[in-house]
Protein backbone atom coordinates (compact mmCIF):
# COMPACT_ATOMS: atom_id res chain seq x y z
CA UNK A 1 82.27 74.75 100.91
CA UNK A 2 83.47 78.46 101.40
CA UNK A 3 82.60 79.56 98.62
CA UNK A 4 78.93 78.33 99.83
CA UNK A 5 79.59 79.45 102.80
CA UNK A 6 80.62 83.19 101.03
CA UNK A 7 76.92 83.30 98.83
CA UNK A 8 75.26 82.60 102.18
CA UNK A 9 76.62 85.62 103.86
CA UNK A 10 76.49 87.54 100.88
CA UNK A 11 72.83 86.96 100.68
CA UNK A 12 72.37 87.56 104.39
CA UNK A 13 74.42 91.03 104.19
CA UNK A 14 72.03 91.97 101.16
CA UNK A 15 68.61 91.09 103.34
CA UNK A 16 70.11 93.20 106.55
CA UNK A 17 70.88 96.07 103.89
CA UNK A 18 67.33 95.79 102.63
CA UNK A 19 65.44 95.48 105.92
CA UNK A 20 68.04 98.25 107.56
CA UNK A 21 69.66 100.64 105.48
CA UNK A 22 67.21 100.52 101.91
CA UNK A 23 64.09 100.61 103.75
CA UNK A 24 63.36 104.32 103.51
CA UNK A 25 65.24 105.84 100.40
CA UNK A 26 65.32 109.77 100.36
CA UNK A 27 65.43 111.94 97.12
CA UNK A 28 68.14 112.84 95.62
CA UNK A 29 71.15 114.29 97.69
CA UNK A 30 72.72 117.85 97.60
CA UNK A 31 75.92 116.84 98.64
CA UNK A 32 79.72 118.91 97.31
CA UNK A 33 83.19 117.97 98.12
CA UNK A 34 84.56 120.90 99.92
CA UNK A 35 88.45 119.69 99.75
CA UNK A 36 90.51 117.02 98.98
CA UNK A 37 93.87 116.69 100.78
CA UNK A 38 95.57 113.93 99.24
CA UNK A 39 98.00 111.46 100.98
CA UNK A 40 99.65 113.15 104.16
CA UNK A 41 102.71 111.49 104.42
CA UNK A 42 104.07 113.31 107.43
CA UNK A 43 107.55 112.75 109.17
CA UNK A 44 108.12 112.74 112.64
CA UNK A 45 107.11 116.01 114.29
CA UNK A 46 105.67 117.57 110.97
CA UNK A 47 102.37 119.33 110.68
CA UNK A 48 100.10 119.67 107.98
CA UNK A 49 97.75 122.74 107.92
CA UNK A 50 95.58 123.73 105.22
CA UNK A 51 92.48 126.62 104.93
CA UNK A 52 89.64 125.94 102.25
CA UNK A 53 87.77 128.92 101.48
CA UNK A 54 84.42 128.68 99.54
CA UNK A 55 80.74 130.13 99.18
CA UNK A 56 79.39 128.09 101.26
CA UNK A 57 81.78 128.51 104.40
CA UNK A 58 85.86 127.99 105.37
CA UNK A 59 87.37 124.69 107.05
CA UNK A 60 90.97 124.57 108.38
CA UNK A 61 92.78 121.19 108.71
CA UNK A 62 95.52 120.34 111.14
CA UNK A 63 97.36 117.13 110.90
CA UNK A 64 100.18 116.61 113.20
CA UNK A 65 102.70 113.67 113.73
CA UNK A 66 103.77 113.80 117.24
CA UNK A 67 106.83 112.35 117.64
CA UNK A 68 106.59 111.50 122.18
CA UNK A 69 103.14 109.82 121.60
CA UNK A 70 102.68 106.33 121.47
CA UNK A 71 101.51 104.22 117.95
CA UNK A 72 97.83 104.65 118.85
CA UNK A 73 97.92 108.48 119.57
CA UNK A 74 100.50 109.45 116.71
CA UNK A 75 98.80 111.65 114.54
CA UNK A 76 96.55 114.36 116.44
CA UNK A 77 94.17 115.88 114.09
CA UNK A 78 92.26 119.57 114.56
CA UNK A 79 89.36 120.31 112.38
CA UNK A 80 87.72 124.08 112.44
CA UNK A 81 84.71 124.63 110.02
CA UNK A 82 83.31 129.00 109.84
CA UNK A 83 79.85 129.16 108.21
CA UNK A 84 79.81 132.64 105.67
CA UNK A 85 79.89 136.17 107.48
CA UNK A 86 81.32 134.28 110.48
CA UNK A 87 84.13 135.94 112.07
CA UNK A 88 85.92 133.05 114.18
CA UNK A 89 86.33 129.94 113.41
CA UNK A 90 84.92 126.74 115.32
CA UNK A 91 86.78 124.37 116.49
CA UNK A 92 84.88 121.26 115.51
CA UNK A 93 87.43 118.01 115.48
CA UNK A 94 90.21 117.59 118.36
CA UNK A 95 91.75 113.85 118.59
CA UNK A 96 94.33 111.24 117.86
CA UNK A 97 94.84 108.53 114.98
CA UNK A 98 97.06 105.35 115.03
CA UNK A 99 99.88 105.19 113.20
CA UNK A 100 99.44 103.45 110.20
CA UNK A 101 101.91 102.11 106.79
CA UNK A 102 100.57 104.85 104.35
CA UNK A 103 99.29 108.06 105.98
CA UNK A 104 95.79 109.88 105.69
CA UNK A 105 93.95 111.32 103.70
CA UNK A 106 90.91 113.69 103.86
CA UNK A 107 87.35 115.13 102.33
CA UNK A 108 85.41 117.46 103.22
CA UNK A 109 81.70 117.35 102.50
CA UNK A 110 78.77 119.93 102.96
CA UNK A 111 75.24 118.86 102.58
CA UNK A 112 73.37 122.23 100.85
CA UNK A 113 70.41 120.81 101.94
CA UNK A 114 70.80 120.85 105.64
CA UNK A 115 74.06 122.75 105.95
CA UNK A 116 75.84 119.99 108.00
CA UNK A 117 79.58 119.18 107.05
CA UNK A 118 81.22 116.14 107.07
CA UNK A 119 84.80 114.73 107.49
CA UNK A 120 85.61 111.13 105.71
CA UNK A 121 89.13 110.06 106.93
CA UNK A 122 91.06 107.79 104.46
CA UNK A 123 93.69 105.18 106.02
CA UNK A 124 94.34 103.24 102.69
CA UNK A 125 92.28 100.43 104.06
CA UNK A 126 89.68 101.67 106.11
CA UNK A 127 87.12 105.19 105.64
CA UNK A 128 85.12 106.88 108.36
CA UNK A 129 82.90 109.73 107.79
CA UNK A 130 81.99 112.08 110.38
CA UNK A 131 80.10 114.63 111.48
CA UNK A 132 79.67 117.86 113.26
CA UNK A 133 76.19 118.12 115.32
CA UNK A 134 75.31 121.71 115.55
CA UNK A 135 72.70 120.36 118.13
CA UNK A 136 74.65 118.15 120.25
CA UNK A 137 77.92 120.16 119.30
CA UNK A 138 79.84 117.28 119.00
CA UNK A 139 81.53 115.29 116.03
CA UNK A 140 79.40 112.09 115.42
CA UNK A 141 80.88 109.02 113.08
CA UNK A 142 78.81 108.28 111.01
CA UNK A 143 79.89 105.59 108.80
CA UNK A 144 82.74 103.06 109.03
CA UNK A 145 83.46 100.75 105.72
CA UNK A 146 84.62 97.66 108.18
CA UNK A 147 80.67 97.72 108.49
CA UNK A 148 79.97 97.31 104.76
CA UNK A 149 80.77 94.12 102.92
CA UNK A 150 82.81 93.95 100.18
CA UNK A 151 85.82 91.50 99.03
CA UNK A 152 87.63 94.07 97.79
CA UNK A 153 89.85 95.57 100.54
CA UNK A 154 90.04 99.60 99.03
CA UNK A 155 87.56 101.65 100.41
CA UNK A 156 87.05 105.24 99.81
CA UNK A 157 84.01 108.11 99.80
CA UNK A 158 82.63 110.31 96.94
CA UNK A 159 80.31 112.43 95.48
CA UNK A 160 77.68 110.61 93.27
CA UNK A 161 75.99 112.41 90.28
CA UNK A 162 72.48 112.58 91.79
CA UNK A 163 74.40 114.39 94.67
CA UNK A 164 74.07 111.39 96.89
CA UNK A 165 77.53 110.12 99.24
CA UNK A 166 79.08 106.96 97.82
CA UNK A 167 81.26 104.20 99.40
CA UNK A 168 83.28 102.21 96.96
CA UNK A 169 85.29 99.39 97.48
CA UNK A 170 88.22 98.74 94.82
CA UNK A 171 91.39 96.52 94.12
CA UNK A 172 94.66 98.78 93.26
CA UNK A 173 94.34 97.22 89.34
CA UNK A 174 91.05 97.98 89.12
CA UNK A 175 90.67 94.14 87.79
CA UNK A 176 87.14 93.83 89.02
CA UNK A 177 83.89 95.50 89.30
CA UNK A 178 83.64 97.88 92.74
CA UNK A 179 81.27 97.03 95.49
CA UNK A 180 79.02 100.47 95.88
CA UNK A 181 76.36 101.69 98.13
CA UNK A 182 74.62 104.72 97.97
CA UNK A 183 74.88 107.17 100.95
CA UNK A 184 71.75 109.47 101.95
CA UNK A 185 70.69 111.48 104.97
CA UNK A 186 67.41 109.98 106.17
CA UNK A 187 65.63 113.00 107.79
CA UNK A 188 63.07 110.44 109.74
CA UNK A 189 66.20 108.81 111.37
CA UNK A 190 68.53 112.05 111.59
CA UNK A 191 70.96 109.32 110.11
CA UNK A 192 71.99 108.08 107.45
CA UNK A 193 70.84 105.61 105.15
CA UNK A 194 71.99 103.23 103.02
CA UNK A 195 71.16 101.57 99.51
CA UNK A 196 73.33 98.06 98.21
CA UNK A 197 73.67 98.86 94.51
CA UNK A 198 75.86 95.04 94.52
CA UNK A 199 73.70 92.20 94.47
CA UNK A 200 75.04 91.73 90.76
CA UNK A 201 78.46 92.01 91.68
CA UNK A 202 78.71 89.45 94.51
CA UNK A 203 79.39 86.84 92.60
CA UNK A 204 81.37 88.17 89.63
CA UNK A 205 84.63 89.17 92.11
CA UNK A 206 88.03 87.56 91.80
CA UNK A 207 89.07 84.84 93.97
CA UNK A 208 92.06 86.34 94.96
CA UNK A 209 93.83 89.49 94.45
CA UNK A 210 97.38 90.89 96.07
CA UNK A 211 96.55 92.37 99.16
CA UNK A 212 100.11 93.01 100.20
CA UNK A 213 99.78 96.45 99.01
CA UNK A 214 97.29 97.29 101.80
CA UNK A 215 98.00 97.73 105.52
CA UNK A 216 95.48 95.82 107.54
CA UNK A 217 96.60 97.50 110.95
CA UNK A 218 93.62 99.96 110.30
CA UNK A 219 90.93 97.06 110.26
CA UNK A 220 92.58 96.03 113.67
CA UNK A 221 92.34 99.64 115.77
CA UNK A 222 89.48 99.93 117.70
CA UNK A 223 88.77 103.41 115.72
CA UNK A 224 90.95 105.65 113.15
CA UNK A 225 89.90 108.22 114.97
CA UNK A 226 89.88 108.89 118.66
CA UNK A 227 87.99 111.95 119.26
CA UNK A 228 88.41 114.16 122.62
CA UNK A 229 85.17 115.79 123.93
């Protein structure tokens, strides 16, 4: 019975994605990873601050554990992104994230084709991407993977060959095949778009797997991050 129950929702996931987010595929991406931080594993009261310099513009990262905030307002994060010839910086990200078992991590992404740049947050359970709107001047999320199905509880965000965004969903072991869908800007929705590259892989995913090594207080918070206007 569940696992009838599982192919029935598996099926319905795949007709949303097809009616929704693989109704209007766009060409081929121009997306680059910027910078990769790796795992901030910060103790109490230590910052993390980093400057990536490139052709196509700078981005400074600030991640702070603050040791007189409470659990849900630990880590206070401060993003500034300077397009080329730009004197000053902008400061484009100011908020809070939860504490959680195993850090952060981040990526930064610019799209060449429409010069936007994006932010995907990694809590070892749980990825966001976001945005900064030069129009509305504000940071917009984007995607959350607790909105994309997959059995396998590692999530995280990467460049694809045909310069497209991926989200992939993994176990630690790498025992099965990943879940994937393909990430694109859709310029008629100013949004993006989404393609399920999984129906095959559905049903060919373990049964079980040990999920001990992941911390499932991320799927709980309300959002990773907390962003202040």
């Amino acid at each position: 019975m569940k696992k009838h129950l599982l192919s029935l929702l598996s099926v319905f996931f795949v007709a949303v994605g097809v009616l929704l987010g693989g109704a209007s595929l766009a060409e081929a991406g121009n997306f680059v990873q910027v910078a990769d931080t790796g795992v901030l594993e910060l103790k109490t009261n230590e910052k993390w601050e980093r400057e990536y310099r490139t052709k196509m513009g700078d981005v400074k990262i600030r991640f702070r554990n603050v040791a007189n905030n409470k659990d849900h307002k630990r880590f206070h994060l401060i993003i500034w992104w300077r397009d080329p010839g730009a004197e000053q910086y902008t400061r484009v990200a100011n908020g809070y994230s939860p504490r959680n078992r195993f850090g952060y991590a981040f990526k930064v992404f610019r799209d060449k084709n429409t010069g936007r740049v994006y932010f995907a947050m990694d809590a070892h359970g749980r990825v966001v991407l976001y945005g900064y709107d030069t129009f509305a001047k504000k940071l917009e999320m984007y995607i959350d993977s607790i909105n994309f199905y997959s059995q396998l509880p590692l999530p995280r965000m990467l460049v694809r060959s045909d310069g497209d965004l991926e989200l992939r969903f993994d176990n630690v072991n790498r025992t099965a095949d990943p879940t994937r869908y393909r990430l694109f800007w859709d310029l008629d929705r100013n949004w993006f778009g989404y393609q399920d590259l999984n129906i095959p892989v559905y049903y060919n995913l373990p049964s079980s797997y040990d999920d001990s090594v992941y911390d499932k207080s991320v799927l709980e918070a309300t959002n990773i991050y907390e962003g202040v206007d």
